[in-house]
Protein backbone atom coordinates (compact mmCIF):
# COMPACT_ATOMS: atom_id res chain seq x y z
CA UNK A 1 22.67 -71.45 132.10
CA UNK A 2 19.50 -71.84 130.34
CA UNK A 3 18.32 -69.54 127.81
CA UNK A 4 17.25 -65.66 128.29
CA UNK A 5 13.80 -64.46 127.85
CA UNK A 6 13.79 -61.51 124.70
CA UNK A 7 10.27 -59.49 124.57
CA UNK A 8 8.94 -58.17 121.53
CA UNK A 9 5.71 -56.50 121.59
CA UNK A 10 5.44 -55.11 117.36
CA UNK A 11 7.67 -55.29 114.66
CA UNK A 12 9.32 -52.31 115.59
CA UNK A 13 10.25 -53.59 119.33
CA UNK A 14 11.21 -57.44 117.90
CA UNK A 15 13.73 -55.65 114.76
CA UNK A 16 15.55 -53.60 117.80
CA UNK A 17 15.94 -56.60 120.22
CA UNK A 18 17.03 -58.84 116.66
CA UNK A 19 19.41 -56.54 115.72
CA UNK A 20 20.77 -56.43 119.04
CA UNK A 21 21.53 -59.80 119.42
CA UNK A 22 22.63 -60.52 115.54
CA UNK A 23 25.44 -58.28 116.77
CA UNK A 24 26.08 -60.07 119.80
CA UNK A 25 25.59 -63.51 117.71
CA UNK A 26 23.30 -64.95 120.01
CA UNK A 27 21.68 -68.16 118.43
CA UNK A 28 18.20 -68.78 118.25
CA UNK A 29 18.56 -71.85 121.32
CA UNK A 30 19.93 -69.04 123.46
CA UNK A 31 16.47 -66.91 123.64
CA UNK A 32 13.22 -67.13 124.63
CA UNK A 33 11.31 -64.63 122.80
CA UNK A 34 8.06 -63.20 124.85
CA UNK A 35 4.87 -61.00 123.65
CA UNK A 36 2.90 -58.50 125.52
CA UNK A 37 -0.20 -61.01 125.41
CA UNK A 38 1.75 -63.94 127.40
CA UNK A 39 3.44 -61.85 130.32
CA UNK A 40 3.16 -64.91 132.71
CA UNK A 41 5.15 -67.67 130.94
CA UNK A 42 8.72 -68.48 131.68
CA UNK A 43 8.38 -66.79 135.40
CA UNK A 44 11.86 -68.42 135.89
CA UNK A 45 13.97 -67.72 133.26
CA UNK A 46 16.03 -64.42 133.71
CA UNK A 47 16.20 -61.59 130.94
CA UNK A 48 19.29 -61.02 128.89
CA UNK A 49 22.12 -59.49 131.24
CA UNK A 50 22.94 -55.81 130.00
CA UNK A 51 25.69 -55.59 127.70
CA UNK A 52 27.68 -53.06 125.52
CA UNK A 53 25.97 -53.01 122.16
CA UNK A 54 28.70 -54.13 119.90
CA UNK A 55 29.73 -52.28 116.90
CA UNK A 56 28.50 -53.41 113.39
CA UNK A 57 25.49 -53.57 110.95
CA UNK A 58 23.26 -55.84 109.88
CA UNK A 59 21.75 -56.18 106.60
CA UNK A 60 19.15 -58.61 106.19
CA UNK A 61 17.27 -58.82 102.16
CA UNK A 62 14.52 -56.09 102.00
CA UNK A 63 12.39 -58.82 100.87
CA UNK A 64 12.82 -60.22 104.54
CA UNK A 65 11.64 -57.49 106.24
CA UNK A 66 8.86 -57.14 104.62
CA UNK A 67 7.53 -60.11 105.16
CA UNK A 68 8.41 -60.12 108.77
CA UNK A 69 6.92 -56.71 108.91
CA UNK A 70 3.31 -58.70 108.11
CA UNK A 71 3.75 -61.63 109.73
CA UNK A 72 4.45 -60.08 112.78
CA UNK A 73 0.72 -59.75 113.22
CA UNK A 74 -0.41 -62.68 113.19
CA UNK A 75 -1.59 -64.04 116.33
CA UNK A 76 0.75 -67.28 116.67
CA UNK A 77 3.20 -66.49 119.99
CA UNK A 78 6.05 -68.31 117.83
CA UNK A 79 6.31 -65.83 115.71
CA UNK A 80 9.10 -63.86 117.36
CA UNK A 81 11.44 -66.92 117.57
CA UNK A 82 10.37 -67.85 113.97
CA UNK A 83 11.32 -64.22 112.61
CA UNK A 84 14.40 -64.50 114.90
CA UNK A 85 15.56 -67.72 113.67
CA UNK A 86 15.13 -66.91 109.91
CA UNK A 87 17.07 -63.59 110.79
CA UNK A 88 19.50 -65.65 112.01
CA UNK A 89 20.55 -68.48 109.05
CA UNK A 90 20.22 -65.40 106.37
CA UNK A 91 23.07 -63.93 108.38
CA UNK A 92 25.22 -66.58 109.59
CA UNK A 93 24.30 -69.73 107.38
CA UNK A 94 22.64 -68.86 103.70
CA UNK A 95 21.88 -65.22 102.59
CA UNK A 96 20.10 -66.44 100.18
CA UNK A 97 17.01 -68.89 102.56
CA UNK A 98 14.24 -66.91 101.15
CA UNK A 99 14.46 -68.56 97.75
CA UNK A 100 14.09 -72.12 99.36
CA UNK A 101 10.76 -72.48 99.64
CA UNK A 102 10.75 -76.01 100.97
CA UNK A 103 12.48 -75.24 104.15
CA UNK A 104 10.63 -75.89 106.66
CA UNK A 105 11.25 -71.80 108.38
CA UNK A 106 10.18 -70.23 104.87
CA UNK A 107 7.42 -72.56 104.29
CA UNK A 108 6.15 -71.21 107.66
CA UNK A 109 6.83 -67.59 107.06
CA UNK A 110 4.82 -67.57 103.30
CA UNK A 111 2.05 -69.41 105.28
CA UNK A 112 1.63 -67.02 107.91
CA UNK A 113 2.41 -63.91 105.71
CA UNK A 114 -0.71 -65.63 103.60
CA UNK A 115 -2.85 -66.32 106.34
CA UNK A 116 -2.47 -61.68 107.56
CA UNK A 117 -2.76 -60.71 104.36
CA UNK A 118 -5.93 -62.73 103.88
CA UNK A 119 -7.20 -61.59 107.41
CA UNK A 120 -6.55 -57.75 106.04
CA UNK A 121 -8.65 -58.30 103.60
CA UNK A 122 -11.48 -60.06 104.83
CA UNK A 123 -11.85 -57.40 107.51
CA UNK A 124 -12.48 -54.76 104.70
CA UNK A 125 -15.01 -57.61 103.18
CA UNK A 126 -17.21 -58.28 106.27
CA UNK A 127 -17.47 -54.59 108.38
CA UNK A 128 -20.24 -53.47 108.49
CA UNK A 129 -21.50 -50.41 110.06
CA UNK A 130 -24.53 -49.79 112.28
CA UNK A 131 -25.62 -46.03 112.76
CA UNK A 132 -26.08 -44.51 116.33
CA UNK A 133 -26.78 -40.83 117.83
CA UNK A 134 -24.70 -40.18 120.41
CA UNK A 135 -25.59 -36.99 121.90
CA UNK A 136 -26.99 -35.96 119.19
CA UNK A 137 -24.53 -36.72 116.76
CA UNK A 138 -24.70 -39.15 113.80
CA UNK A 139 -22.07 -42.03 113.91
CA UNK A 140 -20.90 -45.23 112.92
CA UNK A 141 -20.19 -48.46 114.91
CA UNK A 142 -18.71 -51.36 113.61
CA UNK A 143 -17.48 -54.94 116.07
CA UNK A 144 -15.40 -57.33 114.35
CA UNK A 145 -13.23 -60.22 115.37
CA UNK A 146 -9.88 -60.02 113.19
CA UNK A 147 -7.97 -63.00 113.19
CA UNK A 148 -5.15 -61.68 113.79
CA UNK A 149 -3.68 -58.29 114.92
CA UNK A 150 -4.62 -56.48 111.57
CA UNK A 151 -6.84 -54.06 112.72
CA UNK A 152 -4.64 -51.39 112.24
CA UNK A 153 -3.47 -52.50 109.19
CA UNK A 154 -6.53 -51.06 107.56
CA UNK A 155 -6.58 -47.42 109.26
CA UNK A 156 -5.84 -45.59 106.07
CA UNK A 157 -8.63 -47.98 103.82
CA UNK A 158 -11.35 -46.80 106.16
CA UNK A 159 -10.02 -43.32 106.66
CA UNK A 160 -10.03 -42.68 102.63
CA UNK A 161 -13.12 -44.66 101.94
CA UNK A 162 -15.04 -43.25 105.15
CA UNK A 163 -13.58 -40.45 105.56
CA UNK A 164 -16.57 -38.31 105.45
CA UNK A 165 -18.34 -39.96 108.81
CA UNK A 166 -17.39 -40.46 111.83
CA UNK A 167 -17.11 -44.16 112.80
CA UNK A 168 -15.33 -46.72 114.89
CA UNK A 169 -14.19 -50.35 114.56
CA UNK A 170 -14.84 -52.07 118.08
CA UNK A 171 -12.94 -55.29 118.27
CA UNK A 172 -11.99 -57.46 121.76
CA UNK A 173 -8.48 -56.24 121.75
CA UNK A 174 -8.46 -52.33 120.65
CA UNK A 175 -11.10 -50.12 118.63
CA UNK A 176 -10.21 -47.66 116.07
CA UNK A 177 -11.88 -44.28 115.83
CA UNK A 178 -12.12 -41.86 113.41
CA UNK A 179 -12.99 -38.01 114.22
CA UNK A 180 -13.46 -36.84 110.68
CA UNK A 181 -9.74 -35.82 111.12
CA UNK A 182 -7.52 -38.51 112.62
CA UNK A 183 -7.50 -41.97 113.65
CA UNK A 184 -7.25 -43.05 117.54
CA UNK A 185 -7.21 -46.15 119.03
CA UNK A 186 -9.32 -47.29 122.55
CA UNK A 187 -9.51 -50.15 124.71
CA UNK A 188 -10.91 -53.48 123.20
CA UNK A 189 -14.59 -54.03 123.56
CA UNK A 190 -16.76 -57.27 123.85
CA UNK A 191 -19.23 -58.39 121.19
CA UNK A 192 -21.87 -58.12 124.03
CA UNK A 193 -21.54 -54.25 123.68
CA UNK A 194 -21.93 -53.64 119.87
CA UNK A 195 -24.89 -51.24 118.88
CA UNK A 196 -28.27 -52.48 118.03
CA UNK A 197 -29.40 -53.01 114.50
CA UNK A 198 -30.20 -50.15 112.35
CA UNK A 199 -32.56 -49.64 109.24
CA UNK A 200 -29.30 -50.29 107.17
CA UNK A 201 -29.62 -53.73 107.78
CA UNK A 202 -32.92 -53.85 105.90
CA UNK A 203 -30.84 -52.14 102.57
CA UNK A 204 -27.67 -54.65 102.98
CA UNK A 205 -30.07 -57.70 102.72
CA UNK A 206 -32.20 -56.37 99.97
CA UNK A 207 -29.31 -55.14 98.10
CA UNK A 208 -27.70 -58.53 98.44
CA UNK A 209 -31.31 -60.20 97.17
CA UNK A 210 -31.23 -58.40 94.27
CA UNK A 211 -27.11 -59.10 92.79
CA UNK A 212 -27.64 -62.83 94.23
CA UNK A 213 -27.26 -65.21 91.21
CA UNK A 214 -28.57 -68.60 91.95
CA UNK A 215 -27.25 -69.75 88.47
CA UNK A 216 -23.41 -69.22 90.43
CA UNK A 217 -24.75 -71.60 93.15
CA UNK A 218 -21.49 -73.65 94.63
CA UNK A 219 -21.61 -73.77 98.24
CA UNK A 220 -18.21 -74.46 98.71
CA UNK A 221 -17.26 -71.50 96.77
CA UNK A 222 -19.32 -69.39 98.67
CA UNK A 223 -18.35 -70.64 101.71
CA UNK A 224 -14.56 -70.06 101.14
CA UNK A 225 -14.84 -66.34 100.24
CA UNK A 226 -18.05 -65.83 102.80
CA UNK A 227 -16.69 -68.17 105.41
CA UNK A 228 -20.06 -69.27 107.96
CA UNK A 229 -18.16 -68.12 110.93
CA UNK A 230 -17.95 -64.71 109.77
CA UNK A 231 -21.94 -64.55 108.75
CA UNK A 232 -22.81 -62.91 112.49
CA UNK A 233 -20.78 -59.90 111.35
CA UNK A 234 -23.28 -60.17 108.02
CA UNK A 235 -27.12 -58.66 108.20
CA UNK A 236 -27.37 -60.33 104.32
CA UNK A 237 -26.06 -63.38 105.91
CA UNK A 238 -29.46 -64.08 107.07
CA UNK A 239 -31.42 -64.55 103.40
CA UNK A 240 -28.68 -66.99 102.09
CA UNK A 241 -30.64 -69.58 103.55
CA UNK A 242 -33.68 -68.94 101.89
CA UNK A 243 -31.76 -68.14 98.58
CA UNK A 244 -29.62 -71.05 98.35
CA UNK A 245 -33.07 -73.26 99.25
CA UNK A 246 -35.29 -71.44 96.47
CA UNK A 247 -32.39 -71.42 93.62
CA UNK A 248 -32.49 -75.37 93.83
C-alpha cells in the first residue's frame, strides 16, 4: 500500500497530526503531507486509517519548535514533510540534528526560517497606508503582497504602533482589520481593489527627498534592502529615479 495523505493547515494542525504519528512511528516515506492551499493533489491516495492513539510523549528540543513554528509560514508546500521528517531523525536517529548545520534537512530549515523572518520584516518596511472616508469615518487602507503567510505575524506591531486609527492590511489571501479595539481578519482582496492615492503620498516622497543622501549612492545596496519589486507598494519609490540620476 502506498503512502497516506496527512493534512496540515498551521502549525498548530501539522504539531497534532506529528505527534500523532511519532507515536505511531510512522516514517516520513509512509505520508503524504497536504495544505489547505493544494486540496486537489493526490485525489488517489487514501487518508490515514483511524487508529487508537498510542500511549507516550514526545519531546522534541524547544529550539525545534520554534523554528518550525516560523517556518511553517512560508509558502513552500514541502514544508510539512520537511518539518515532519526533521521531527522524525531528532526522535528516532540523532537528538541532537539541529547542531549539524550541513545536513541537507537543517540547511533547509535555517534557510526557510531566514527567508519568514525576513518577509516579517519587510512587510513592516514597505506598508504604507492610504486614508479613506467611509461613511464618514476616517480610515486607513493598506494592500501588500507578503511573501509568505506572515501577515499575521505582525498583528500586534501594527496594533501597538497604530493603535490609535483604524486601518486594514488588504492582501490576496486574507486582510487584517483593526477596530481601535481588536484585530479581525477578512477575505483576501486583489491589488485591483486597493484605495486611490491620498495627499500622504505627496509627504512620503518629500520626506524621503529630504533624508536621501546621494553621497551613500550603491545601487546594489539599495536594491537589497528596497528590493524593485516591492517599489509599487512605495509612493517615494517614484523620485529614486530622478535622485539616483541627479546624485551622479
Amino acid at each position: 500500500m502506498g503512502p497516506f495523505i496527512q493534512r496540515a493547515n498551521n502549525f498548530d494542525s501539522w504539531r497534532e497530526a506529528a505527534r500523532l504519528q511519532l507515536l505511531r512511528k510512522t516514517p516520513p516515506s509512509a505520508l503524504i503531507w497536504q495544505s489547505g492551499e493544494d486540496e486537489q493533489q493526490f485525489l488517489f491516495h487514501a487518508e490515514p486509517p483511524p487508529e487508537t492513539t498510542p500511549n507516550g510523549t514526545v519531546k522534541l528540543p524547544r529550539a525545534f519548535v520554534d523554528c518550525a513554528r516560523t517556518v511553517a509560514r512560508h509558502r513552500d508546500p514541502n514544508r510539512w514533510s520537511l518539518l515532519y521528517r526533521i521531527a522524525w531523525r531528532i526522535q528516532n536517529e540523532n537528538p541532537n540534528l539541529l547542531q549539524i548545520e550541513v545536513d541537507d534537512d537543517i540547511h533547509l530549515f535555517a534557510s526557510m526560517r531566514k527567508a519568514v523572518e525576513t518577509d516579517i520584516y519587510k512587510m513592516r518596511a514597505f506598508v504604507r497606508f492610504r486614508r479613506v472616508v467611509l461613511d464618514g469615518s476616517e480610515q486607513f487602507v493598506a494592500w501588500y503582497c507578503p511573501d509568505h503567510h506572515t501577515l499575521d505575524a505582525n498583528e500586534r506591531f501594527f496594533a501597538d504602533r497604530f493603535g490609535g486609527m483604524r486601518w486594514a492590511i488588504l492582501t490576496p489571501e486574507v486582510s487584517m482589520i483593526w477596530d481601535l479595539t481588536e484585530v479581525h481578519y477578512g477575505p483576501g482582496v486583489p491589488r485591483s481593489e486597493e484605495p486611490a492615492e491620498d495627499e500622504f503620498e505627496d509627504l512620503w516622497r518629500a520626506y524621503y527627498c529630504s533624508i536621501y543622501n546621494p553621497a551613500r549612492r550603491n545601487l546594489n545596496a539599495m536594491r537589497a534592502q528596497l528590493p524593485v519589486r516591492r517599489w509599487e507598494n512605495l509612493p517615494e519609490s517614484r523620485t529614486i529615479p530622478e535622485l539616483v540620476r541627479v546624485s551622479r
